[in-house]
Structure formats: C-alpha cells, structure tokens
C-alpha atoms as a PDB file:
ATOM      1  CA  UNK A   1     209.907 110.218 267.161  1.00  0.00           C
ATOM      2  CA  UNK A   2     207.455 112.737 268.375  1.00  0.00           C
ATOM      3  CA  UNK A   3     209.198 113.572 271.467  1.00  0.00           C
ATOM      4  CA  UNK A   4     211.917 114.772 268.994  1.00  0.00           C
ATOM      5  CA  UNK A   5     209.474 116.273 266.507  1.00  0.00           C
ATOM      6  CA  UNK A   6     207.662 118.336 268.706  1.00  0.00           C
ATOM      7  CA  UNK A   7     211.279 119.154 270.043  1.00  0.00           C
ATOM      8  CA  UNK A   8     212.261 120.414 266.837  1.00  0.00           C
ATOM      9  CA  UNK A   9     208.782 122.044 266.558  1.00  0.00           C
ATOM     10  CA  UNK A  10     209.998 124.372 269.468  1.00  0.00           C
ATOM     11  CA  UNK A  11     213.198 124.838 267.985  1.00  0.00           C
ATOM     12  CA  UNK A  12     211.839 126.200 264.994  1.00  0.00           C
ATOM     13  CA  UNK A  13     209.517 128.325 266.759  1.00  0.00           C
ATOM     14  CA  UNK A  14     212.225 129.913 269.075  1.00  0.00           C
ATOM     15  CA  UNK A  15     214.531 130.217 266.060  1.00  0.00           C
ATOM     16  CA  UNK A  16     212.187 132.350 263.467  1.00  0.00           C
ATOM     17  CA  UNK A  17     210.020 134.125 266.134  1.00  0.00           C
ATOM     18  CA  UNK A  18     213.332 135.902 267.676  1.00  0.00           C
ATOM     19  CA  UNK A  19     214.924 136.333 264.013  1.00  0.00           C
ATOM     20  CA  UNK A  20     211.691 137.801 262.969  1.00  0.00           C
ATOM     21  CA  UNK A  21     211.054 140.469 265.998  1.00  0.00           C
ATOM     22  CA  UNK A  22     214.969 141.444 264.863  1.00  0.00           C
ATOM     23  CA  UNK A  23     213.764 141.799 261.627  1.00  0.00           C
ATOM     24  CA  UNK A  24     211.036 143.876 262.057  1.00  0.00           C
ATOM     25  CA  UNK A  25     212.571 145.783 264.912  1.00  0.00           C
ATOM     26  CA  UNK A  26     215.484 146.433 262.408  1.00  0.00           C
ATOM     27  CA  UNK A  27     213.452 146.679 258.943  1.00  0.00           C
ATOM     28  CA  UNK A  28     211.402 148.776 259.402  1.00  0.00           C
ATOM     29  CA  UNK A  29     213.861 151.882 260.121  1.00  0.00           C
ATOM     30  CA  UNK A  30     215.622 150.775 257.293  1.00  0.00           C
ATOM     31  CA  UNK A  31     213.087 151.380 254.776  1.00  0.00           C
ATOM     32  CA  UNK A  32     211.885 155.053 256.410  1.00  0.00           C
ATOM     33  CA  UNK A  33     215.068 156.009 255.546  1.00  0.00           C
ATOM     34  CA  UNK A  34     214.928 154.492 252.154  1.00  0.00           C
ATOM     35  CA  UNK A  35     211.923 156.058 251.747  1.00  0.00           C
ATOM     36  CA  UNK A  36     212.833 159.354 253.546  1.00  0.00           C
ATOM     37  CA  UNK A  37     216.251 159.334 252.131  1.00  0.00           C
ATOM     38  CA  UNK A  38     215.393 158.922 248.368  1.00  0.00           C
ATOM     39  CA  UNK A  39     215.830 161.788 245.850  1.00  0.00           C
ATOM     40  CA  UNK A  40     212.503 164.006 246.332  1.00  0.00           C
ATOM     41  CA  UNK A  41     211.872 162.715 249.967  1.00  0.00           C
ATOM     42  CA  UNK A  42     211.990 164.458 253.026  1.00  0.00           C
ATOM     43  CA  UNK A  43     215.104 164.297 254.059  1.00  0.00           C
ATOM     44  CA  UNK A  44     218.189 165.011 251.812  1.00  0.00           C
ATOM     45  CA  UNK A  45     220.407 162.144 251.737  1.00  0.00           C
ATOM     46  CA  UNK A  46     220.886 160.507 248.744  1.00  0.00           C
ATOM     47  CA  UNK A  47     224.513 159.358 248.780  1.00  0.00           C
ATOM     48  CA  UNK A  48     223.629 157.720 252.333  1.00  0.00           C
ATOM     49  CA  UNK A  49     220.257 156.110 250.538  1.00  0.00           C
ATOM     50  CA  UNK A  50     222.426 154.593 247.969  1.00  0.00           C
ATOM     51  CA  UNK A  51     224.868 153.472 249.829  1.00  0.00           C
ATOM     52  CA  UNK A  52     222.518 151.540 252.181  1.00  0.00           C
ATOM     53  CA  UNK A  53     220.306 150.307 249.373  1.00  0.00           C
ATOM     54  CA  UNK A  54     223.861 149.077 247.705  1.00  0.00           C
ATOM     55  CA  UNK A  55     223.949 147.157 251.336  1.00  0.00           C
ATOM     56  CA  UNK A  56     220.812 145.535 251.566  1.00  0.00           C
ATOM     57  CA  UNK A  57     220.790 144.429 247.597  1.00  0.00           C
ATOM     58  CA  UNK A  58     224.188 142.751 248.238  1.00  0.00           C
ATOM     59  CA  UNK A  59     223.085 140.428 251.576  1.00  0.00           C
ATOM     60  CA  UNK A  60     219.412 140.300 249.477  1.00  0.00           C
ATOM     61  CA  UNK A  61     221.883 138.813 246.205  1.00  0.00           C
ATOM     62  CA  UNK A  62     223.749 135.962 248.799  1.00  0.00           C
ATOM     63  CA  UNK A  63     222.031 132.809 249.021  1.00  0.00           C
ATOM     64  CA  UNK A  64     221.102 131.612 252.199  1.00  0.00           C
ATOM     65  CA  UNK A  65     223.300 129.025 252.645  1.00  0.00           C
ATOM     66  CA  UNK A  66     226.523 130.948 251.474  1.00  0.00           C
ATOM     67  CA  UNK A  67     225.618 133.920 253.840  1.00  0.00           C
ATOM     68  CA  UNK A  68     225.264 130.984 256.598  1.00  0.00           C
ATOM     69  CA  UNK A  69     228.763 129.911 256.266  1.00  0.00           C
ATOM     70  CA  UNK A  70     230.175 133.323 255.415  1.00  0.00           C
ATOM     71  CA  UNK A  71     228.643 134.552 259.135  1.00  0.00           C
ATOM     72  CA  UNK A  72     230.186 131.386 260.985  1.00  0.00           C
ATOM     73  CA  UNK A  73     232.606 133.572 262.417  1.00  0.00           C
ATOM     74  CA  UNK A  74     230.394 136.630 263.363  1.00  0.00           C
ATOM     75  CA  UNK A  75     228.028 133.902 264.715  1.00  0.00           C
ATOM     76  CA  UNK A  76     230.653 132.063 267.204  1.00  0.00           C
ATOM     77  CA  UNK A  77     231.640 135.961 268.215  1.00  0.00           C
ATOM     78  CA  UNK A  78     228.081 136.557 269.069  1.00  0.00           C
ATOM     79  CA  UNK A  79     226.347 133.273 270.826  1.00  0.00           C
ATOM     80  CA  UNK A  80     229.741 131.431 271.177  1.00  0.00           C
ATOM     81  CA  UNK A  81     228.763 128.296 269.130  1.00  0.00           C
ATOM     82  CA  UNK A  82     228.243 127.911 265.781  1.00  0.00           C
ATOM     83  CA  UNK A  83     225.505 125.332 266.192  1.00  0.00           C
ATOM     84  CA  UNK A  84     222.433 125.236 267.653  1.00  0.00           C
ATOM     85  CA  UNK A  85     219.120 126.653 267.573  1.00  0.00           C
ATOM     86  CA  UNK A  86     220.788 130.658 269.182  1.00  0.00           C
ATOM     87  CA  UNK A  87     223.451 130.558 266.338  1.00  0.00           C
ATOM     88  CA  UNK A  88     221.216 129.981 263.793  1.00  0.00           C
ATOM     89  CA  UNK A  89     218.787 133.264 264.600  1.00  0.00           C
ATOM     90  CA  UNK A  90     222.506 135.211 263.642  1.00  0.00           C
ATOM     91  CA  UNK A  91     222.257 134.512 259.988  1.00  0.00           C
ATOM     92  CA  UNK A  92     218.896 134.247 260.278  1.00  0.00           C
ATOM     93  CA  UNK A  93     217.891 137.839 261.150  1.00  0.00           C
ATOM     94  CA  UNK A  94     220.640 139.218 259.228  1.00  0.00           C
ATOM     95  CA  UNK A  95     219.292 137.474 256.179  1.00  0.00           C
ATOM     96  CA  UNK A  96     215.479 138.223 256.572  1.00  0.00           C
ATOM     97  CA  UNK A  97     216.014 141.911 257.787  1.00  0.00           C
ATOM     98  CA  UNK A  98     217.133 143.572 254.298  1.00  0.00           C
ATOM     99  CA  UNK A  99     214.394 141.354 252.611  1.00  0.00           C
ATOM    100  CA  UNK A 100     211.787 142.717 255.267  1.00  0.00           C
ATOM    101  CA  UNK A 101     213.427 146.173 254.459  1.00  0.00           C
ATOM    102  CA  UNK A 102     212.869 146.542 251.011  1.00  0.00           C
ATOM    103  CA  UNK A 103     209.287 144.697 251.092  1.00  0.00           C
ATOM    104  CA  UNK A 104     208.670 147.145 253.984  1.00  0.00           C
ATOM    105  CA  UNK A 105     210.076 149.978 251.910  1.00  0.00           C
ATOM    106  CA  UNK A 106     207.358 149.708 248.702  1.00  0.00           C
ATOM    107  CA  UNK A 107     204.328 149.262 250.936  1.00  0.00           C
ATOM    108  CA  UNK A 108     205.514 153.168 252.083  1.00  0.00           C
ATOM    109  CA  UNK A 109     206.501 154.477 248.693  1.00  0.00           C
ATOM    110  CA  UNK A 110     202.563 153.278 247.670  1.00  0.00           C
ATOM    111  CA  UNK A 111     201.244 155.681 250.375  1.00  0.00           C
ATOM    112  CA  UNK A 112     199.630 158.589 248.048  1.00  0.00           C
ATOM    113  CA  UNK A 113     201.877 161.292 247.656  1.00  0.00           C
ATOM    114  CA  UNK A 114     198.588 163.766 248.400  1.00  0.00           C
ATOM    115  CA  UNK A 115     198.292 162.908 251.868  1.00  0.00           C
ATOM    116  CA  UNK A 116     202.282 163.900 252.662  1.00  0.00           C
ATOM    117  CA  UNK A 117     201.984 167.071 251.207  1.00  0.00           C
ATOM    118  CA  UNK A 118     198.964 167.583 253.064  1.00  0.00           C
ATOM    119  CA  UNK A 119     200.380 166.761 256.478  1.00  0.00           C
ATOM    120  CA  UNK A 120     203.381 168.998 255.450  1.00  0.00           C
ATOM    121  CA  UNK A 121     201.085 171.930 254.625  1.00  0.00           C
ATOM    122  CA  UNK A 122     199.743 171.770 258.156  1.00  0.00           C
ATOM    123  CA  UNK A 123     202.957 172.166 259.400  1.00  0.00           C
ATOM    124  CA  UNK A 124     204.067 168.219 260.728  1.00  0.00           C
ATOM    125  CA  UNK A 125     207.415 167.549 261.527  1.00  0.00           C
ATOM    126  CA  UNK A 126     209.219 164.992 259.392  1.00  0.00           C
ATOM    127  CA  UNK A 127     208.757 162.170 262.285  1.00  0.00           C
ATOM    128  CA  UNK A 128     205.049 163.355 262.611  1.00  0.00           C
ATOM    129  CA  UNK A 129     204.679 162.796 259.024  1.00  0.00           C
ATOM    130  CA  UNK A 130     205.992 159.540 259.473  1.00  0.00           C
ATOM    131  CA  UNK A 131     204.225 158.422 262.480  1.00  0.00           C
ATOM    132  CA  UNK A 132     200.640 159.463 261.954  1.00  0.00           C
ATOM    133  CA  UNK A 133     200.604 159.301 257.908  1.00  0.00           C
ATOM    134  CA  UNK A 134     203.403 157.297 256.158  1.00  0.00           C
ATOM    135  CA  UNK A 135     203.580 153.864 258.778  1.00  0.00           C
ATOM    136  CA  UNK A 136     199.307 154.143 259.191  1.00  0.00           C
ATOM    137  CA  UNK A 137     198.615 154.214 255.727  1.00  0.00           C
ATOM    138  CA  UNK A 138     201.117 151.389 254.832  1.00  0.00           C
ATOM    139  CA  UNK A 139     200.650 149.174 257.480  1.00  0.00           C
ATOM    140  CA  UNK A 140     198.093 146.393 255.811  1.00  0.00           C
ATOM    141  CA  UNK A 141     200.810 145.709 253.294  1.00  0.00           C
ATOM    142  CA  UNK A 142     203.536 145.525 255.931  1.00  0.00           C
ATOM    143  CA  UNK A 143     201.729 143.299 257.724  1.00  0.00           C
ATOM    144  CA  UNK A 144     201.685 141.672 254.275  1.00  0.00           C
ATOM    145  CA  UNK A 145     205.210 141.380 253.856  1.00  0.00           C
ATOM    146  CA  UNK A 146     205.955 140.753 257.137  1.00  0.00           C
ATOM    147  CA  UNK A 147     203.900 137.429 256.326  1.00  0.00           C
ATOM    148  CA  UNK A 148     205.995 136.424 253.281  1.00  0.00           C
ATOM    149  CA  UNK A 149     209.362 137.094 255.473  1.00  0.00           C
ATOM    150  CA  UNK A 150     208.131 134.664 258.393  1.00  0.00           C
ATOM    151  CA  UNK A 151     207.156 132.262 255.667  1.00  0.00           C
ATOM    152  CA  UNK A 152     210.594 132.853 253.586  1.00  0.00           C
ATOM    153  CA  UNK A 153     212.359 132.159 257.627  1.00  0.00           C
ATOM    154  CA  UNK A 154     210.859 128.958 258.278  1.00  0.00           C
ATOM    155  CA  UNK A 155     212.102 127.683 254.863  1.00  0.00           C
ATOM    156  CA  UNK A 156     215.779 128.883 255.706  1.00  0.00           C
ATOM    157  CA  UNK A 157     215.369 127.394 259.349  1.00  0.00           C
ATOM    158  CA  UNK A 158     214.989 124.036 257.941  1.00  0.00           C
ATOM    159  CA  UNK A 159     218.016 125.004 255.225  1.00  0.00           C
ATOM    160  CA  UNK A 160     220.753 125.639 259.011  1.00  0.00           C
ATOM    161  CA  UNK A 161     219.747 122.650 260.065  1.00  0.00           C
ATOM    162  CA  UNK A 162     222.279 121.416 257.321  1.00  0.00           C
ATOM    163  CA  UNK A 163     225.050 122.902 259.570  1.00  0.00           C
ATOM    164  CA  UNK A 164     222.940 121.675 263.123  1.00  0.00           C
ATOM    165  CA  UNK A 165     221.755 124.536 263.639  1.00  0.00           C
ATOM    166  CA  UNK A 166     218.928 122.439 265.135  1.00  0.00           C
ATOM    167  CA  UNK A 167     214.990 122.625 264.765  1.00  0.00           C
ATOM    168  CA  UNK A 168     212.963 120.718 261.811  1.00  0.00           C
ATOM    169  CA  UNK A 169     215.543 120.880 259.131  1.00  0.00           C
ATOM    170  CA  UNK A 170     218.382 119.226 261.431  1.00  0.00           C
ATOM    171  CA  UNK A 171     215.857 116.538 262.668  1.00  0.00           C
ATOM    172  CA  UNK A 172     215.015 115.983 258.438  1.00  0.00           C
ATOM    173  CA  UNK A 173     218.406 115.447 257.661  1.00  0.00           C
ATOM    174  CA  UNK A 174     220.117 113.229 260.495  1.00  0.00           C
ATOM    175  CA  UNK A 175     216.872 111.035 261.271  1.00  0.00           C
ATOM    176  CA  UNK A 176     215.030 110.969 257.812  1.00  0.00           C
ATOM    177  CA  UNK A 177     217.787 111.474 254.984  1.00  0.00           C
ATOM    178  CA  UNK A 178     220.832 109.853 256.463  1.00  0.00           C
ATOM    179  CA  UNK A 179     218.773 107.266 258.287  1.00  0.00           C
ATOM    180  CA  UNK A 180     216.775 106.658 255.333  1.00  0.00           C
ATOM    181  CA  UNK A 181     213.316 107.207 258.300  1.00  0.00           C
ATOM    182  CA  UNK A 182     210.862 108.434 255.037  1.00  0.00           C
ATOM    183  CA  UNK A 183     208.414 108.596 258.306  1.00  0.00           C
ATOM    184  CA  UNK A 184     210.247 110.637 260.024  1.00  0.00           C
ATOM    185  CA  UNK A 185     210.616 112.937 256.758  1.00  0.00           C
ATOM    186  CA  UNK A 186     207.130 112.811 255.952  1.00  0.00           C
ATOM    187  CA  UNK A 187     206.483 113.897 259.228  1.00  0.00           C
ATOM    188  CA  UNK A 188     208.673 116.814 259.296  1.00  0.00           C
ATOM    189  CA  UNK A 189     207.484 117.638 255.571  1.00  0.00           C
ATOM    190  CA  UNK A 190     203.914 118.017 257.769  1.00  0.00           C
ATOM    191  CA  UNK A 191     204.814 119.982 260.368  1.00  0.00           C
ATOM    192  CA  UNK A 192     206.533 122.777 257.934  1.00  0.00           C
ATOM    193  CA  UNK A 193     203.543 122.636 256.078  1.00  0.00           C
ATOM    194  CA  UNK A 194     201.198 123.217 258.824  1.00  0.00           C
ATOM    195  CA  UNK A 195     203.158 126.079 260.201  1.00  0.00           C
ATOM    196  CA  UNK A 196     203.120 127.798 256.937  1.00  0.00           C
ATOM    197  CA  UNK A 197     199.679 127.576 256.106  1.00  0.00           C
ATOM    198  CA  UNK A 198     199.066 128.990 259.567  1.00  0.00           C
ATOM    199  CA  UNK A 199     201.251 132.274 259.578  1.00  0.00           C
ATOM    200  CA  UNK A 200     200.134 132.872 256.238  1.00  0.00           C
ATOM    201  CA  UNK A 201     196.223 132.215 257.191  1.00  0.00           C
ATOM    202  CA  UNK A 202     196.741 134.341 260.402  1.00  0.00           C
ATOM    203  CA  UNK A 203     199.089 137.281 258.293  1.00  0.00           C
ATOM    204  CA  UNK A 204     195.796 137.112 255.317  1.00  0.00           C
ATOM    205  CA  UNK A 205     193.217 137.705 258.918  1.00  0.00           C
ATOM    206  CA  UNK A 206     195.444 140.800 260.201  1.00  0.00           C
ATOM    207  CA  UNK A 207     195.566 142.519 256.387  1.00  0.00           C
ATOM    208  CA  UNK A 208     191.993 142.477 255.738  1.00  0.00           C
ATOM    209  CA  UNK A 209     191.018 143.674 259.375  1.00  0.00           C
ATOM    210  CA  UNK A 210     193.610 146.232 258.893  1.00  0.00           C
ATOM    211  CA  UNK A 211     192.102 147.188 255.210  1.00  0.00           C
ATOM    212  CA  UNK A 212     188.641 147.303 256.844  1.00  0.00           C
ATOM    213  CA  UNK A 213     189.054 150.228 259.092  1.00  0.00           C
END
C-alpha cells in the first residue's frame, strides 16, 4: 500500500504542479487585460473585455466534473489518452486558469488608483505601468490567490481520478471505496490533508514576506 500511495503522491504532484504553472502562465494575462480592458482603463476595449469575461464566467459556472467529461475529446486530441495522470492536467488547467484569472484580476483592480495616474503623469507606457506599478503592488494577494487555486487543484485531482485519471483520487476509489480498504482511504484522506496544509502554510509565508517589504 505505500508503494502505491507514495505513487499516487507523485501523481498528484506532477498533475497540479504542471496545471498550475499553465494557470498562472495563462491567468495572469488574462486578468491585465480585464483590468486594462475595462471601461475607464488604459486601454479601450470594452466589447473584447466583455466578451472574455462572458468566457471565463461560463468555464468558472461548469462544475468540475461536467467540464471533465465535456473536454474528453479535446483531451484525447491533445495527450492521446483520456486517462492518466497527462490527460488529467487538460481539464485541469483549463478549469483552474479562469478561476486564477478573475482572483488574479481583483488583487489588480485593489492597486490604488493614485499611483497609476502618477506613473502616467511621468510619462510610462501602458506595459511600464503594468510592469513596475500594477503586477508589484498586487503581487502579495496574487500570491494569495494563487494559494487558494493550488488548494482548489488538488481537490479536483482527486475528483479525475473518478475517470482514472490517476494520482490520490484514483487510488481512493479503486483500492479504498470499491475494495471496501477504509485503510487505504484513511490513508489517502492523510496525504490530501497534509499537502494542503502545506501549500497553504508555504502560500501564508510568501504573502507576509511579500507585505513586509
């Protein structure tokens, strides 16, 4: 049993930190331009904003597990399989990147207003603006959400494994639940536990520092 728990372990691990470097790769453009985008912002876009916000609320609206199924086909087009640890970061990243997005998006509509007008007066360029004032000055509470998204991913890792997409929440269901194994469970239950309270414990660490400068 622990060969295959700390098997799963890795699974896990491999299958929420590459959906999560998507995510953030991909989230965080997303909500500049929500931000940049929006009516009064710095660039004049607002039927693009819309549309894209009309985007991201619809995948945020689908439930994990639907969106899972719904992406089987993208998913085998991608990776080739539909199981397995690789098909699972599919729906995986597209699920946790418009959650990341909008998270990401009111940590930079809280940056004050003062300091944008300031950088403008001085004679920055939009993506200087952005840069050097707007990503700075929200950073502790992306870092924050960035936190609750890893946390939110580990949950819906163990939700694929329903569809063997491998990892802790395939290893709960075909060696504790349909075996009856309530070790095996319990141990699982454990593991997921652990790993949350350590991303969140480490994300907490990297806020503060980041609030202290």
């Amino acid at each position: 049993m622990y060969d295959r728990l700390w098997q799963a372990f890795l699974d896990t691990v491999a299958m929420v930190g590459v959906s999560a470097l998507v995510a953030l790769v991909a989230g965080i453009p997303l909500a500049v331009f929500l931000v940049l985008a929006a009516p009064g912002g710095l660039v004049h876009a607002p039927s693009l904003q819309r549309l894209l916000a009309a985007v991201i609320n619809a995948f945020r609206a689908t439930p994990f597990i639907v969106l899972l199924v719904a992406l089987l086909p993208l998913t085998r087009l991608l990776t080739g399989t539909t199981i397995g640890v690789w098909a699972a970061v599919v729906p995986l990243s597209i699920s946790a990147t418009p959650f990341f997005a909008r998270i990401a998006e009111v940590s930079l509509r809280e940056v004050d207003g003062g300091l944008i007008e300031a950088a403008q007066a001085m004679g920055c360029r939009r993506w200087h603006i952005v840069w050097h004032v707007l990503l700075p000055e929200a950073l502790p509470g992306i870092v924050g959400g960035f936190t609750i998204t890893i946390v939110s991913m580990i949950g819906a890792s163990a939700m694929a494994g329903a569809v063997g997409a491998g990892g802790l929440g395939d290893m709960a269901i075909r060696y504790g639940y349909q075996r009856f194994d309530t070790t095996v469970m319990a141990g699982v239950i454990a593991v997921l536990v652990a790993m949350v309270c350590a991303v969140q414990l480490a994300g907490d660490m990297a806020v503060r520092r980041l609030r202290a400068r």
